[in-house]
Protein backbone atom coordinates (compact mmCIF):
# COMPACT_ATOMS: atom_id res chain seq x y z
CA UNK A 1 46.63 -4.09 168.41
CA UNK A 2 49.78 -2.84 170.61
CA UNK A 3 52.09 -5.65 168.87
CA UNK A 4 51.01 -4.42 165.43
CA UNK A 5 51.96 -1.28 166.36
CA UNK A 6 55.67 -2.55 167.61
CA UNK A 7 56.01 -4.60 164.41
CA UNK A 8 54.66 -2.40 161.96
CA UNK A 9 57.54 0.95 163.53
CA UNK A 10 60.35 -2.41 163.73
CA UNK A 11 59.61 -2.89 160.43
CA UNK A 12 59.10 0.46 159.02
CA UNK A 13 62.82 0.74 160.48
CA UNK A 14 64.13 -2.52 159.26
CA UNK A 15 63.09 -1.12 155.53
CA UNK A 16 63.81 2.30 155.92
CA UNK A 17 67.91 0.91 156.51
CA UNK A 18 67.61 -1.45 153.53
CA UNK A 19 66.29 1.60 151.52
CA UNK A 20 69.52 3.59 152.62
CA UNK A 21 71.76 0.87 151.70
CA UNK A 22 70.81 0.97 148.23
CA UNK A 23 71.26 4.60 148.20
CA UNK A 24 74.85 3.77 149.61
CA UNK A 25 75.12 0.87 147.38
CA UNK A 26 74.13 2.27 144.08
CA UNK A 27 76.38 5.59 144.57
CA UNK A 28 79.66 2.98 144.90
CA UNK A 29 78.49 1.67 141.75
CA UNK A 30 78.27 4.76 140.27
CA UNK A 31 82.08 5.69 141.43
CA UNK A 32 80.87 7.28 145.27
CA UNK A 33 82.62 5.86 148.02
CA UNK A 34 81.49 8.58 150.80
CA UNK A 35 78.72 6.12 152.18
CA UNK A 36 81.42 3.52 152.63
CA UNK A 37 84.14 5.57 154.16
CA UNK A 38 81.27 6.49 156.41
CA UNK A 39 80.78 3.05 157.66
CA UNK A 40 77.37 3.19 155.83
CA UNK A 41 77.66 0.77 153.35
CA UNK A 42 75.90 -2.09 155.76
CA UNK A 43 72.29 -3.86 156.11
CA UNK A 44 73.54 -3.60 160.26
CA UNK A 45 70.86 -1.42 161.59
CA UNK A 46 72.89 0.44 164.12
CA UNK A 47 74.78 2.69 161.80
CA UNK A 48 72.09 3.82 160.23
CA UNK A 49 69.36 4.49 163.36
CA UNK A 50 68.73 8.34 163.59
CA UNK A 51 68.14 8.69 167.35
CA UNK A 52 64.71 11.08 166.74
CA UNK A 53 63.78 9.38 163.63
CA UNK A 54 63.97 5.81 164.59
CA UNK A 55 63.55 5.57 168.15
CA UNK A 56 61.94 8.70 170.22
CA UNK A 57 58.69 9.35 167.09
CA UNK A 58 58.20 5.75 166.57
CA UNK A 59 57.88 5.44 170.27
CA UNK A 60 55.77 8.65 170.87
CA UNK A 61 53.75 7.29 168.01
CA UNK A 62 53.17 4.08 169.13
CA UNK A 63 52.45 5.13 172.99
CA UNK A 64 49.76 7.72 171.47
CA UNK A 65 46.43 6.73 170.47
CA UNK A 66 45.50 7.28 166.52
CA UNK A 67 46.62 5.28 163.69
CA UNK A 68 49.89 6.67 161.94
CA UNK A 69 53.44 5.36 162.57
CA UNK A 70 56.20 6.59 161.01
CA UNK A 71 59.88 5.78 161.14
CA UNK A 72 63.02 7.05 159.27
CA UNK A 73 66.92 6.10 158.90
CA UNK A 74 69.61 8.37 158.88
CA UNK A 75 70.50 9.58 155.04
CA UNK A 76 72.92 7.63 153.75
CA UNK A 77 75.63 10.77 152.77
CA UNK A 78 76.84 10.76 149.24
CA UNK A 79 78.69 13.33 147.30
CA UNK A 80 77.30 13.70 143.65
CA UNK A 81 80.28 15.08 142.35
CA UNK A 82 82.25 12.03 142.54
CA UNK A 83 79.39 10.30 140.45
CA UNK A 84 80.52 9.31 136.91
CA UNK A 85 77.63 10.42 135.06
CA UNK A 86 76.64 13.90 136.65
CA UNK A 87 73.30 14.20 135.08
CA UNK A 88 71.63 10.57 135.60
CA UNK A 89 73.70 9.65 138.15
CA UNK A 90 71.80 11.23 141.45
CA UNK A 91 68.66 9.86 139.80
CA UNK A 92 69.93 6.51 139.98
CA UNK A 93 71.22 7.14 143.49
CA UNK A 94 68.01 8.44 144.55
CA UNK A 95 65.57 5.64 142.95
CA UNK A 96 67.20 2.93 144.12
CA UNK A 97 65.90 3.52 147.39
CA UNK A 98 62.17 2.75 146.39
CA UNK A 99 63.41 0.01 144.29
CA UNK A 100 64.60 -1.70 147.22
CA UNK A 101 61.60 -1.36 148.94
CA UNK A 102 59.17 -2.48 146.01
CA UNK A 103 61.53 -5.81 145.65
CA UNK A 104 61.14 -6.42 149.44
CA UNK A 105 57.65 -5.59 148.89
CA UNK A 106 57.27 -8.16 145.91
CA UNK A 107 59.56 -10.68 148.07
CA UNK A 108 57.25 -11.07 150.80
CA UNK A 109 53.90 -10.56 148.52
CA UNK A 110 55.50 -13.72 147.44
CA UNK A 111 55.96 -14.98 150.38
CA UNK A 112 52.63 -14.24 151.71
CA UNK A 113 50.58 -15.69 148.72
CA UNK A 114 52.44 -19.05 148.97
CA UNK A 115 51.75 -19.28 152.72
CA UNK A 116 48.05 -18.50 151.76
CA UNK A 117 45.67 -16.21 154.36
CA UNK A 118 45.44 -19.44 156.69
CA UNK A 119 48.57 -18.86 157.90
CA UNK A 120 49.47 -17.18 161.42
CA UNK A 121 51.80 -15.33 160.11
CA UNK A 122 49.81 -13.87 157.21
CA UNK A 123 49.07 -10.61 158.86
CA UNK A 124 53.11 -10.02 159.81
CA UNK A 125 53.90 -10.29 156.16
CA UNK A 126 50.99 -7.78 154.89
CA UNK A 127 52.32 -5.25 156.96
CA UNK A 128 55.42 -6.22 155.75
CA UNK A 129 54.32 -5.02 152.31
CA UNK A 130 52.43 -2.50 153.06
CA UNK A 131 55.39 -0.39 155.00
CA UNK A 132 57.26 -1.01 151.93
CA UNK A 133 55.06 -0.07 149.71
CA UNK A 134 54.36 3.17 151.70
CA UNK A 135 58.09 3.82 151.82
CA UNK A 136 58.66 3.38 148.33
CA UNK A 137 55.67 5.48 146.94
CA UNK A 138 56.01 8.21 149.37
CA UNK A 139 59.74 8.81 148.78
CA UNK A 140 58.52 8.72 144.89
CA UNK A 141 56.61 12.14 145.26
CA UNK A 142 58.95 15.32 143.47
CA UNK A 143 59.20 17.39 147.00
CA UNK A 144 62.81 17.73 148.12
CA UNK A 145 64.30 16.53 150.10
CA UNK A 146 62.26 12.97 148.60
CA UNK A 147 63.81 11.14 146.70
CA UNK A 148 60.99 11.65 143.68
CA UNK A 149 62.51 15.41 143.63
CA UNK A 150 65.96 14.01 142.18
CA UNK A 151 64.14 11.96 139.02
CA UNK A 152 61.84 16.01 138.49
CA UNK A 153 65.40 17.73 138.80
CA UNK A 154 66.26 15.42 135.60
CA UNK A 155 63.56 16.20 133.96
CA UNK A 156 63.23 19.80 133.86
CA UNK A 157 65.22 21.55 131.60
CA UNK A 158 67.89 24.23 132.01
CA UNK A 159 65.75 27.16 131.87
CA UNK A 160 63.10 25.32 134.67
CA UNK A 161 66.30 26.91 137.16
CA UNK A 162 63.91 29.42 138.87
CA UNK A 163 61.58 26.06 139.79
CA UNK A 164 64.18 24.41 141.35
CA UNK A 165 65.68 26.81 143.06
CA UNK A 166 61.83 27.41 145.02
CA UNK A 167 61.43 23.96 145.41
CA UNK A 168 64.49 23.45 147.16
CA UNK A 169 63.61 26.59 149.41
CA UNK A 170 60.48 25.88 150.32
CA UNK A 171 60.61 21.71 150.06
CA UNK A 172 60.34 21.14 153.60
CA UNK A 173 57.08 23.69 154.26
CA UNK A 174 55.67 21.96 150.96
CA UNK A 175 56.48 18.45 152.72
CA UNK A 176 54.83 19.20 155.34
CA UNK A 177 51.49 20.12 153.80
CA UNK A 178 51.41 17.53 151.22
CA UNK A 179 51.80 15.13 154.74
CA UNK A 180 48.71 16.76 156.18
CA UNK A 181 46.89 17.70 153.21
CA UNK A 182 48.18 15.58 150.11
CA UNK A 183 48.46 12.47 151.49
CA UNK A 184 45.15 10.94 150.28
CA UNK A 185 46.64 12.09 147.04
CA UNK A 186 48.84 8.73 146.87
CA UNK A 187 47.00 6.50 149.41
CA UNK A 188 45.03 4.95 146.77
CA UNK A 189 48.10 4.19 144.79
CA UNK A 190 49.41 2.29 148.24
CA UNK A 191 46.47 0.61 148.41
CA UNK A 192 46.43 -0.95 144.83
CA UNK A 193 49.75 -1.45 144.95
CA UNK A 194 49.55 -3.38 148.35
CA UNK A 195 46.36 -5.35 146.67
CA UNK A 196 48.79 -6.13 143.70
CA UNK A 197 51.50 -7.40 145.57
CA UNK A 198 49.25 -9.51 147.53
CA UNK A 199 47.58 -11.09 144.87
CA UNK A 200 49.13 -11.33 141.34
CA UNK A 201 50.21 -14.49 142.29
CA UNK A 202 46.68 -16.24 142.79
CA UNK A 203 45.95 -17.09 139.45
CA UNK A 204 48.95 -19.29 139.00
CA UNK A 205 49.06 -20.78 142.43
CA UNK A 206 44.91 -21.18 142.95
């Protein structure tokens, strides 16, 4: 349905901001404050709407037939250097995103459970979860410039060097791909998690 379509990109938006923020929000913590010099440290949508990314593809996408919609914020900027622990720090910058989106996720699973499938607005709040879920799992996968690739940088150890250096050249072509090719890698994982968030509740609410 057309107003799926225009809830699903509003809120696709909507979480893609909040999971911004918590970049923002986490880096301050951490002893950053380039996101709020920047005016960035804010849940107000305006600063952070990327005029391609949140308003001409959502609205390509939604006027074209097919099922995909997609959505992105501007990146919150942060300078790493200013972090106080230089190793863990950008990790923590980076996975805060996706934890914001799996609490919002969990939030309105909550939500949605208590409300129970009889409700009219039952549907709103599965998409709800579902976008989040899909932002938090997709930014999870170690490509640059996602989020994931931050928490594989940690990881690897000194001598891995060469790795990163060819990730970081060729993360955007192996974005790309894994979009076209590797996404049914991780839809499954959306899926379940989606299922999960929609149901763990039951057996104490039933």
């Amino acid at each position: 349905m057309f107003i799926d379509k225009i809830f699903f990109v509003f809120v696709i938006i909507f979480s893609a901001v909040i999971h911004e923020y918590a970049h923002g929000w986490m880096a301050y913590q951490l002893g950053d404050p380039t996101a709020k010099r920047a005016g960035r440290l804010t849940i107000n949508p305006i600063p952070h709407l990327d005029m391609f990314g949140s308003i001409i593809l959502p609205l390509i996408m939604v006027i074209l037939p097919g099922g995909f919609l997609f959505a992105y914020a501007k990146p919150v900027p942060y300078n790493p250097y200013n972090l106080k622990d230089q190793r863990w720090g950008p990790v923590w910058v980076a996975i805060a995103g996706p934890i914001s989106n799996i609490i919002l996720a969990l939030v309105f699973g909550v939500i949605a459970q208590i409300l129970t499938v009889a409700s009219p607005i039952y549907p709103f709040l599965q998409l709800i979860v579902f976008a989040n879920v899909i932002l938090a799992v997709f930014n999870m996968v170690p490509i640059p410039p996602l989020d994931g690739s931050k928490l594989l940088f940690a990881l690897l150890p000194d001598r891995a060097h060469q790795l990163k250096a060819a990730l970081q050249q060729y993360g955007l072509m192996l974005l790309l791909l894994f979009i076209f090719v590797g996404y049914a890698l991780i839809f499954p994982i959306i899926q379940g998690l989606t299922i999960l968030f929609l149901a763990w509740l039951s057996p104490f609410i039933s």
